[in-house]
Protein backbone atom coordinates (compact mmCIF):
# COMPACT_ATOMS: atom_id res chain seq x y z
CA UNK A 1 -0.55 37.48 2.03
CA UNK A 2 -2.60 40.70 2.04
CA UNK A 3 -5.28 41.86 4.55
CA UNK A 4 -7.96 41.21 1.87
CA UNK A 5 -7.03 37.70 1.33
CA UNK A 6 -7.16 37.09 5.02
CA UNK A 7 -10.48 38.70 5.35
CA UNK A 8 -11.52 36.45 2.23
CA UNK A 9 -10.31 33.21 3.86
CA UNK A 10 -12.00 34.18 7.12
CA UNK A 11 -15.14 35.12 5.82
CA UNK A 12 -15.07 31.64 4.05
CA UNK A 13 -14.28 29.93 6.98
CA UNK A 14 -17.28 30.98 9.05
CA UNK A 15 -19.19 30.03 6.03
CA UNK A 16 -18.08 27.00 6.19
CA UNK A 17 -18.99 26.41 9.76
CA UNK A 18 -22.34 27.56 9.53
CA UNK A 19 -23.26 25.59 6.33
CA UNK A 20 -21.70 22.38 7.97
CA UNK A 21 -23.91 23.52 10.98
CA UNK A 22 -26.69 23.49 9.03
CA UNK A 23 -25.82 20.12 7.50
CA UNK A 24 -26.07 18.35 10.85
CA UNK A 25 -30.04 19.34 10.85
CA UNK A 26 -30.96 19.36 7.19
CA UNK A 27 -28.29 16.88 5.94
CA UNK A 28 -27.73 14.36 8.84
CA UNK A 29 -31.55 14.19 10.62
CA UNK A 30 -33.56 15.17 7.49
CA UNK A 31 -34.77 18.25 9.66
CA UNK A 32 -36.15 20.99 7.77
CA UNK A 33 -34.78 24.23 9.13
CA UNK A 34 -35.27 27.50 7.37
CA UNK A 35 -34.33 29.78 10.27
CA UNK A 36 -30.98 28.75 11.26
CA UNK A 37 -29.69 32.59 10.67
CA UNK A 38 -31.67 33.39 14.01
CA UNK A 39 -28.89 31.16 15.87
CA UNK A 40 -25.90 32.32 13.55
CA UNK A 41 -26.93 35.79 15.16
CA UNK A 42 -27.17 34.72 18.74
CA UNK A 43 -23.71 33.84 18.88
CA UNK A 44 -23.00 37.36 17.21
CA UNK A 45 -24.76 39.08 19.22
CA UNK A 46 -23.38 37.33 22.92
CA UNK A 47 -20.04 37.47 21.71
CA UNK A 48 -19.91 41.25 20.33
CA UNK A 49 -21.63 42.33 23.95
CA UNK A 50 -19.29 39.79 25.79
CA UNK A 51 -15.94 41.68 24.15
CA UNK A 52 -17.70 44.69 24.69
CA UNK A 53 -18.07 44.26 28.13
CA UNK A 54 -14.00 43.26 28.18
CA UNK A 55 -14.26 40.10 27.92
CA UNK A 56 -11.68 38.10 25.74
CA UNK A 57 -13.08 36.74 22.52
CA UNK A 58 -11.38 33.27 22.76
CA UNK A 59 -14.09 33.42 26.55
CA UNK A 60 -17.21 34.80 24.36
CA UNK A 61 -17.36 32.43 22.06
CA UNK A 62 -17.77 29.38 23.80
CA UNK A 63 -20.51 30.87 25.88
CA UNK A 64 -22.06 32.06 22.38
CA UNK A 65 -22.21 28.43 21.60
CA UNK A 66 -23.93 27.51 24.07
CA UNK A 67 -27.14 29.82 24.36
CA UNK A 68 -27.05 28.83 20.71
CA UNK A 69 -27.23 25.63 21.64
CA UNK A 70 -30.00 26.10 24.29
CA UNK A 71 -31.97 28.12 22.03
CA UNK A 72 -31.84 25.59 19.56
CA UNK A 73 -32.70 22.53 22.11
CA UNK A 74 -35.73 24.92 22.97
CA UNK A 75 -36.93 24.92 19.47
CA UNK A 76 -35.95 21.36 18.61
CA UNK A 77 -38.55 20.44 20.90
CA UNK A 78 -40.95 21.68 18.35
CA UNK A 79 -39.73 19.23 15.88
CA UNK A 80 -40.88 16.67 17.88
CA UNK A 81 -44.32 17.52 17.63
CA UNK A 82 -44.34 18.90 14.30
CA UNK A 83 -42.53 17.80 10.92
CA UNK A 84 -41.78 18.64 7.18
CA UNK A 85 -43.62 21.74 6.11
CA UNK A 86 -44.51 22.28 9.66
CA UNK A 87 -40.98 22.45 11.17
CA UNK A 88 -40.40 24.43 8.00
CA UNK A 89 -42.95 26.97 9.30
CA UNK A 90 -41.79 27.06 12.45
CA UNK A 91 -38.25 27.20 12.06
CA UNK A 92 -38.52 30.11 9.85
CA UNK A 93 -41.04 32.01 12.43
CA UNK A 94 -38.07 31.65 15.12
CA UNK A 95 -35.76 33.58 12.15
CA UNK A 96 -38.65 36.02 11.85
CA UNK A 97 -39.26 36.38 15.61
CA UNK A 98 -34.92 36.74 16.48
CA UNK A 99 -34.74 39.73 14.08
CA UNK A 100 -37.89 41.30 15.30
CA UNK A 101 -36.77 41.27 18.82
CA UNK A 102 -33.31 42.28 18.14
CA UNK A 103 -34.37 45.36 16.18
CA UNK A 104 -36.69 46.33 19.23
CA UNK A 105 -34.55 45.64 21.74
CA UNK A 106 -32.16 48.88 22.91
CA UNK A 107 -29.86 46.94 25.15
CA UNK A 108 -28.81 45.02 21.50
CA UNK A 109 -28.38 48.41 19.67
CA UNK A 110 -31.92 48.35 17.70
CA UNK A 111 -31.78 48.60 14.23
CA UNK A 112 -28.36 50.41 14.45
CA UNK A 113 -27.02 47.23 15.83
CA UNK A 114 -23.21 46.97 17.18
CA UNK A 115 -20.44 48.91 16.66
CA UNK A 116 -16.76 49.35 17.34
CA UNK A 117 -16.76 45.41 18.89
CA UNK A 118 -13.32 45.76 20.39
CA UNK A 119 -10.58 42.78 18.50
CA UNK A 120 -9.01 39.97 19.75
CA UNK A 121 -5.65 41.04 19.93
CA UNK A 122 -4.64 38.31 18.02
CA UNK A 123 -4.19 40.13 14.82
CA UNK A 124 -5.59 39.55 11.36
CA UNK A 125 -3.28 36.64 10.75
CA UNK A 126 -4.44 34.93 14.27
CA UNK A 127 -8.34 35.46 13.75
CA UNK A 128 -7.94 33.98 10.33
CA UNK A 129 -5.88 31.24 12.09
CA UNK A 130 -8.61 30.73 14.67
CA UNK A 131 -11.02 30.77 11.96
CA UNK A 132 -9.38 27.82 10.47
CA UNK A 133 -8.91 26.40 13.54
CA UNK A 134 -12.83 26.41 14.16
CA UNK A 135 -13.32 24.70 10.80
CA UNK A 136 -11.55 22.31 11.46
CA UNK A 137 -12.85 20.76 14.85
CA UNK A 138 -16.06 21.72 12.78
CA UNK A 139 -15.91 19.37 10.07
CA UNK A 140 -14.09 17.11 12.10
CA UNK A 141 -16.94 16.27 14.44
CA UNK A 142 -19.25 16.54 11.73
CA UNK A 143 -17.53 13.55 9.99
CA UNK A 144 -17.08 11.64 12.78
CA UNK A 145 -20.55 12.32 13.79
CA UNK A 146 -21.67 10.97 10.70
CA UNK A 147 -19.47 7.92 11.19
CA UNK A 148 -20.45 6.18 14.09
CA UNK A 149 -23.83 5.18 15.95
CA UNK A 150 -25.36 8.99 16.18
CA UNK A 151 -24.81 9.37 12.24
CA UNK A 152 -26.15 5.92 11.57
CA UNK A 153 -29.06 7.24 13.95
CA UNK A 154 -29.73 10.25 12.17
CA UNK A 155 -29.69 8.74 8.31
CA UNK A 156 -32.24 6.00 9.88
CA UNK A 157 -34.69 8.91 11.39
CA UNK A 158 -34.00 11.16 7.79
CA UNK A 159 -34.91 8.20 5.85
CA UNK A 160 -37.99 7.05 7.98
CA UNK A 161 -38.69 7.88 11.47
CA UNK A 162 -41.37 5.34 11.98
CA UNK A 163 -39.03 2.38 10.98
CA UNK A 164 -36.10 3.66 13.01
CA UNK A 165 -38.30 3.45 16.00
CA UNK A 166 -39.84 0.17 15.71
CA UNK A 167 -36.13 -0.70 15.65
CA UNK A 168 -35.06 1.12 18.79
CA UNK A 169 -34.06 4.25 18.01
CA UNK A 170 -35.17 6.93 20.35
CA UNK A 171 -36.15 9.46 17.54
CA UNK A 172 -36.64 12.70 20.30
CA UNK A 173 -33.45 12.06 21.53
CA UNK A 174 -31.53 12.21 18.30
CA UNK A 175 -33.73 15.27 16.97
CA UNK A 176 -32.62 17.28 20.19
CA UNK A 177 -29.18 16.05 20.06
CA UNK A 178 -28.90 17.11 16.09
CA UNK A 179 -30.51 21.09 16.59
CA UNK A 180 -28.51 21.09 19.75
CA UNK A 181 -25.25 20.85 17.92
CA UNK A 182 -26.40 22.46 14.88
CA UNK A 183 -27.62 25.55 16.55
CA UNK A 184 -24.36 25.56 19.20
CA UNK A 185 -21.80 25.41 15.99
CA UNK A 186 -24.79 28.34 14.05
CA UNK A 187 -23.30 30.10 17.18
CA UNK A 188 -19.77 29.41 16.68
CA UNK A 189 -19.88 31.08 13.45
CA UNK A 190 -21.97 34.03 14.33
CA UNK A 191 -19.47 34.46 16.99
CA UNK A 192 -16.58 34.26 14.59
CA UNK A 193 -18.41 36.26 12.05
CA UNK A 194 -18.84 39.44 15.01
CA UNK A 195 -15.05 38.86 15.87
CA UNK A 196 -14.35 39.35 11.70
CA UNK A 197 -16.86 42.39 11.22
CA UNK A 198 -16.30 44.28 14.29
CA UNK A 199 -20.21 45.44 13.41
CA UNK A 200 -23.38 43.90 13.09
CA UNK A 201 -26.68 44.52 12.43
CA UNK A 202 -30.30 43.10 12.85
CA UNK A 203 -30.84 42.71 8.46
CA UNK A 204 -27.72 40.77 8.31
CA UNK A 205 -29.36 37.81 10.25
CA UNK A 206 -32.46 37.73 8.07
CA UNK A 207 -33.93 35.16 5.88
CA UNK A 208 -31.90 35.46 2.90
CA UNK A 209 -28.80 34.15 5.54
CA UNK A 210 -31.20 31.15 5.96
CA UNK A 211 -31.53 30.79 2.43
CA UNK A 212 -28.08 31.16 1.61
CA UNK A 213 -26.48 28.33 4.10
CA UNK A 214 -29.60 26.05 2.73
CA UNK A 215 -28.12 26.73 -0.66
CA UNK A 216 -24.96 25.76 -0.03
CA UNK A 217 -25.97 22.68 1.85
CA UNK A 218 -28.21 21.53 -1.18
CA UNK A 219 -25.65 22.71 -3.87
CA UNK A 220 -22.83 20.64 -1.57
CA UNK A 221 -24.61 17.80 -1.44
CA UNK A 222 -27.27 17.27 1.47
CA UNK A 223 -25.61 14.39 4.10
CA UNK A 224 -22.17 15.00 2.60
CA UNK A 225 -19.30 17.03 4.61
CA UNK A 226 -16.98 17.26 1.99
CA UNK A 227 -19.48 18.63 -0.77
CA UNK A 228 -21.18 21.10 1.65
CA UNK A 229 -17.40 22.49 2.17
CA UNK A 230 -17.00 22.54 -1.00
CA UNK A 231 -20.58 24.33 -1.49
CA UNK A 232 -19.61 26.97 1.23
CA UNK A 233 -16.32 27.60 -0.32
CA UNK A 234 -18.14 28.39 -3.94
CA UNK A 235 -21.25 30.41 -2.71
CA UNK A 236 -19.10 32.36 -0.42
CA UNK A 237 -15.87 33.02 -3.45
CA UNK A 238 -18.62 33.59 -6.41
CA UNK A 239 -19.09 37.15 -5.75
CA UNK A 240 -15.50 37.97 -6.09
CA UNK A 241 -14.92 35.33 -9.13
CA UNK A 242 -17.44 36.77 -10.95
CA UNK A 243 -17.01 40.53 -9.85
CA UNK A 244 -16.20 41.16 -13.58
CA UNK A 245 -19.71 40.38 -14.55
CA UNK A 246 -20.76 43.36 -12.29
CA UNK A 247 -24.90 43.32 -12.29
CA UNK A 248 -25.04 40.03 -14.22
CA UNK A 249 -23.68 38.02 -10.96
CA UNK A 250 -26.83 37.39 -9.65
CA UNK A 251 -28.28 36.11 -12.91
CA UNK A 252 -25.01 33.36 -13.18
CA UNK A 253 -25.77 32.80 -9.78
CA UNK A 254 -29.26 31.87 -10.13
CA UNK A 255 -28.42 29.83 -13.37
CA UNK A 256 -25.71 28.07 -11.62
CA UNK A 257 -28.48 27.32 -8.91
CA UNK A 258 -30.86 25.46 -11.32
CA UNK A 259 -28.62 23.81 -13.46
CA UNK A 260 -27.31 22.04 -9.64
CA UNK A 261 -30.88 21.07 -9.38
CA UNK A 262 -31.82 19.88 -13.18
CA UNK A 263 -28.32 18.56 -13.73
CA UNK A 264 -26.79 17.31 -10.54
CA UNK A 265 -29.70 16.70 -7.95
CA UNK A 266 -26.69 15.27 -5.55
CA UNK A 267 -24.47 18.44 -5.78
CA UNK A 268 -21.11 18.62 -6.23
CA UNK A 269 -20.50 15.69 -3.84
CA UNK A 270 -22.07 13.66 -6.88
CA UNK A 271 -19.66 14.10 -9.26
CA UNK A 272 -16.99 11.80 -7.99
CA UNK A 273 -19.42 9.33 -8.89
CA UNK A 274 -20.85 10.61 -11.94
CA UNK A 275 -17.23 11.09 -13.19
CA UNK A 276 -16.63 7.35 -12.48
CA UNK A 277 -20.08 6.31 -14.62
CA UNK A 278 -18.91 7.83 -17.64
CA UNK A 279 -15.48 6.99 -17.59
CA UNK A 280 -16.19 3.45 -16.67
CA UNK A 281 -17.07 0.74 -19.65
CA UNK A 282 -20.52 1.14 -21.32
């Protein structure tokens, strides 16, 4: 296998752990959150000045996590006194307000960023097999998250807060406990991302990095692991699938985008059951 197909799978990987990140907000808890890149850059950031500094990357990325994490228990307090558009708003201020600082800040590098983070030392086979090991503790929690009391506890709060606390559900809880994991896993894969790049930048954490993961969540399938993999794993490959088309890409890619949304409202985790409609007797 060649460097570039290891960098591929790698870069795919972190995708995949930051859309299944943002699945545990958007997806799980029906929290809107359009500034999730701010948090995927935290854990860049802390782990490209940790290995800096000499400290092991398999040590910086844990401790990326969690400021992530705090960060995003610090703003999931605000979705407890504001909702829907709202939470939209704010979310996407705190994405606004993460690059701003960055870029003004010397001590992170300004708008020249980071450079020459030092590697692992595990190799490009190893960081694409600690990529891959990340994914998969990733989706594993994520599903069994969404299989036991705490899932059932976010669908109920998605689908109406006001009914899931009349039966007992402490709503604030949950909402912290969902960003809190979210954000801490956004962290992961900004981490992972800084190991992969070995550079980073204040632009790369902007909006469109927001807009992207929601993209893949909603083309996935909102709620569903599986399709938001499988949503990751086709946002992240289309450039290089449709490389041939050269400038049209972006046109496919928006027309793929709104046929998911006309055609397919549940995204590609959907089809399974679409497929069994039509096959099925009339």
């Amino acid at each position: 296998m060649t460097g570039y197909h290891l960098s591929l799978i790698s870069l795919t990987g972190i995708m995949i752990v930051f859309a299944v990140s943002l699945n545990m907000i958007m997806g799980l808890c029906g929290q809107v959150s359009l500034g999730h890149a701010a948090f995927y850059g935290v854990g860049a950031y802390v782990t490209a000045m940790m290995s800096a500094g000499g400290v092991p990357t398999l040590y910086a990325l844990p401790v990326g996590m969690l400021i992530a994490g705090l960060m995003g228990l610090i703003v999931g307090f605000a979705s407890l006194r504001v909702r829907d558009d709202f939470l939209a708003i704010t979310t996407l201020a705190v994405g606004f307000l993460f690059v701003g600082v960055v870029r003004k800040s010397r001590a992170l590098g300004g708008e020249f960023g980071i450079s020459g983070i030092p590697e692992s030392g595990l190799g490009p086979a190893g960081d694409a097999f600690l990529v891959a090991f990340c994914v998969v503790l990733t989706v594993a929690l994520s599903v069994y998250l969404s299989r036991n009391w705490t899932g059932l506890a976010f669908r109920s709060i998605s689908a109406n807060e006001e009914a899931a606390q009349t039966l007992g559900i402490n709503s604030a809880h949950y909402k912290l406990l969902a960003f809190c994991i979210g954000c801490a896993l956004a962290g992961l894969a900004g981490g992972l991302y800084a190991n992969y790049a070995r550079f980073i930048v204040p632009g790369t954490f902007g909006f469109s990095l927001s807009i992207t993961a929601a993209a893949m969540v909603v083309i996935g399938g909102i709620g569903s692991t599986a399709g938001v993999v499988a949503g990751a794993v086709l946002l992240t490959l289309f450039p290089e699938i449709f490389r041939f088309l050269g400038d049209y890409r972006m046109l496919v890619y928006g027309a793929l985008l709104v046929g998911v949304m006309l055609f397919q409202p549940k995204g590609l985790a959907g089809i399974p059951s679409m497929v069994r409609r039509w096959a099925g007797p009339r």
